[in-house]
Protein backbone atom coordinates (compact mmCIF):
# COMPACT_ATOMS: atom_id res chain seq x y z
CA UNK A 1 4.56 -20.03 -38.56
CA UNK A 2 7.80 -21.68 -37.03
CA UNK A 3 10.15 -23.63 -38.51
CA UNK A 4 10.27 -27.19 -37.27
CA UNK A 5 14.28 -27.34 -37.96
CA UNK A 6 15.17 -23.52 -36.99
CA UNK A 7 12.36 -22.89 -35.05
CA UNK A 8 12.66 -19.40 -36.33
CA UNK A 9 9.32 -16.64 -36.94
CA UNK A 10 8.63 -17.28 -40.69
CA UNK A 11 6.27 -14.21 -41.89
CA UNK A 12 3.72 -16.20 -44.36
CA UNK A 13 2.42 -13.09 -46.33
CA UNK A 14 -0.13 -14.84 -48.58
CA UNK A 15 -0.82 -17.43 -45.20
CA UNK A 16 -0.08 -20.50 -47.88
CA UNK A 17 3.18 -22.44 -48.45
CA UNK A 18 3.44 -23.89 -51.53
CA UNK A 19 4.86 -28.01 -51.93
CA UNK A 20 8.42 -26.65 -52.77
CA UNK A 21 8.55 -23.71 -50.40
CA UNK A 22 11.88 -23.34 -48.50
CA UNK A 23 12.92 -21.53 -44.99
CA UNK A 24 14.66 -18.31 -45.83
CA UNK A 25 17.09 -18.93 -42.33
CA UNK A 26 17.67 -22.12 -42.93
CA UNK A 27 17.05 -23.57 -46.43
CA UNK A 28 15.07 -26.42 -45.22
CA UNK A 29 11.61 -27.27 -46.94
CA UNK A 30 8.44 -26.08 -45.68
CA UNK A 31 5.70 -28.26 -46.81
CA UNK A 32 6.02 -31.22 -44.39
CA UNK A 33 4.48 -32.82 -42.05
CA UNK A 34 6.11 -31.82 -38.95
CA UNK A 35 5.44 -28.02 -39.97
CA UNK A 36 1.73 -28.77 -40.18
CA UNK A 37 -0.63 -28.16 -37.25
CA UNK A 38 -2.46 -31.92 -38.61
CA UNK A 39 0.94 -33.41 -37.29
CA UNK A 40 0.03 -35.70 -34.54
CA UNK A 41 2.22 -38.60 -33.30
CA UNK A 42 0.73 -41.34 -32.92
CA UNK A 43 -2.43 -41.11 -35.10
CA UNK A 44 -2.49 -43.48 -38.19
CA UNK A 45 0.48 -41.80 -40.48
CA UNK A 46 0.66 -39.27 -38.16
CA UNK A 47 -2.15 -37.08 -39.11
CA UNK A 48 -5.52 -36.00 -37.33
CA UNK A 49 -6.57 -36.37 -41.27
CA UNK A 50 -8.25 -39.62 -41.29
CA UNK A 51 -7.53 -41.97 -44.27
CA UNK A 52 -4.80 -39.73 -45.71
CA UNK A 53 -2.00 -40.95 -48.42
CA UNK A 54 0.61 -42.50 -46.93
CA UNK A 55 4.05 -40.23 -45.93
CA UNK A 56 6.88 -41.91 -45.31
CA UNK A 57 9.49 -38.94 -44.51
CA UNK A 58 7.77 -36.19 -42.18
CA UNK A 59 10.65 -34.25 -43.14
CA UNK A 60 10.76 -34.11 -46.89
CA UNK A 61 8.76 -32.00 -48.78
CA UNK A 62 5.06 -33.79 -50.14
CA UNK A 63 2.20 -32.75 -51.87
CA UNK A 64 -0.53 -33.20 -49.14
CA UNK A 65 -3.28 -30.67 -50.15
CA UNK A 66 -4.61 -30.75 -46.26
CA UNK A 67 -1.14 -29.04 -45.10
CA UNK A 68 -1.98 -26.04 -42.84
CA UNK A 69 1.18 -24.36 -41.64
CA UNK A 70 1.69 -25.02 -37.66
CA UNK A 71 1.89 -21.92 -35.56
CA UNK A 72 3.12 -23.90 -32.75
CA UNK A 73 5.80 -26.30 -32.12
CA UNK A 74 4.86 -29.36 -30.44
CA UNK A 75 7.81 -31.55 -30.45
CA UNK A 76 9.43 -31.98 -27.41
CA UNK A 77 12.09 -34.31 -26.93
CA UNK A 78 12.14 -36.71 -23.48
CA UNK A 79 14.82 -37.87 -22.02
CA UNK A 80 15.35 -41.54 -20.49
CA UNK A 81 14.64 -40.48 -17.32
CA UNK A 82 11.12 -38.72 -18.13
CA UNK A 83 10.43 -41.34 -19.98
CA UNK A 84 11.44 -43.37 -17.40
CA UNK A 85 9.11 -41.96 -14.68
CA UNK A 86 6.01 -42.38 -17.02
CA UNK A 87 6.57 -46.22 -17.41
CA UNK A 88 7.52 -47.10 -14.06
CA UNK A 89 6.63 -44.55 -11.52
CA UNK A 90 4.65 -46.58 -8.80
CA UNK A 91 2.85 -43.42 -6.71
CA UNK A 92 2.85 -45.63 -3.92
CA UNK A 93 6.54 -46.86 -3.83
CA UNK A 94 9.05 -44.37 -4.93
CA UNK A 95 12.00 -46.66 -3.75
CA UNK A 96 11.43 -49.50 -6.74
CA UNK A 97 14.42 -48.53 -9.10
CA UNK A 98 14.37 -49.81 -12.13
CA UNK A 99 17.13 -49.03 -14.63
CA UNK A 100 15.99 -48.50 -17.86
CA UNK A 101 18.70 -49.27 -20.03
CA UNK A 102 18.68 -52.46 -18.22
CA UNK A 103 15.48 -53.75 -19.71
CA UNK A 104 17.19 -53.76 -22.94
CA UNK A 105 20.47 -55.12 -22.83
C-alpha cells in the first residue's frame, strides 16, 4: 500500500495493518481513513461502508474493523481554476469570465 502522507511503497507482509500501526518513512499512523480503499468523499462519513460509526478525523488512527489498506491514492488536490472550469464553464460561451474569488468576497 501507499502512504496517504508520504506516499511512499509500504511492503504489508502479513497484508493487515493493525489500529496502531505506523509508517516506517514517515511515522505517521496507518489505520485511517484516507489509507483505506472504502475512503470515498462525499459518501455519508466518507465511506462506501453504509451505516458505519461515525469518524471525525480521517487522519487519526480509529478502530474501524472494515479498514482495507488502499493500494491507490486517490486524492488529488484542484486548484481554483479547475475548480473553476467545472462550475462555470458554459461549452457554448467561453468568453463569460467569472472570477471566482469574487463570488465570495
Amino acid at each position: 500500500m501507499k502512504c496517504f502522507k508520504c506516499k511512499k511503497q509500504i511492503d504489508l507482509q502479513n497484508k493487515k495493518i493493525g489500529f496502531k500501526d505506523y509508517c516506517d518513512y514517515c511515522d505517521f499512523d496507518l489505520h485511517i481513513c484516507k489509507n483505506c480503499k472504502n475512503y470515498s468523499i462525499g459518501k455519508p462519513n466518507d465511506c462506501y461502508i453504509p451505516n458505519i460509526d461515525i469518524v471525525l478525523d480521517k487522519e487519526k488512527n480509529n478502530f474501524c474493523e472494515y479498514f482495507e489498506p488502499n493500494n491507490q491514492i486517490k486524492e488529488k488536490k484542484s486548484s481554483k481554476k479547475d475548480i473553476e472550469k467545472k462550475l462555470f464553464s458554459n461549452s457554448d460561451d467561453e468568453d463569460d469570465n467569472i472570477d471566482f474569488d469574487s463570488l465570495f468576497k
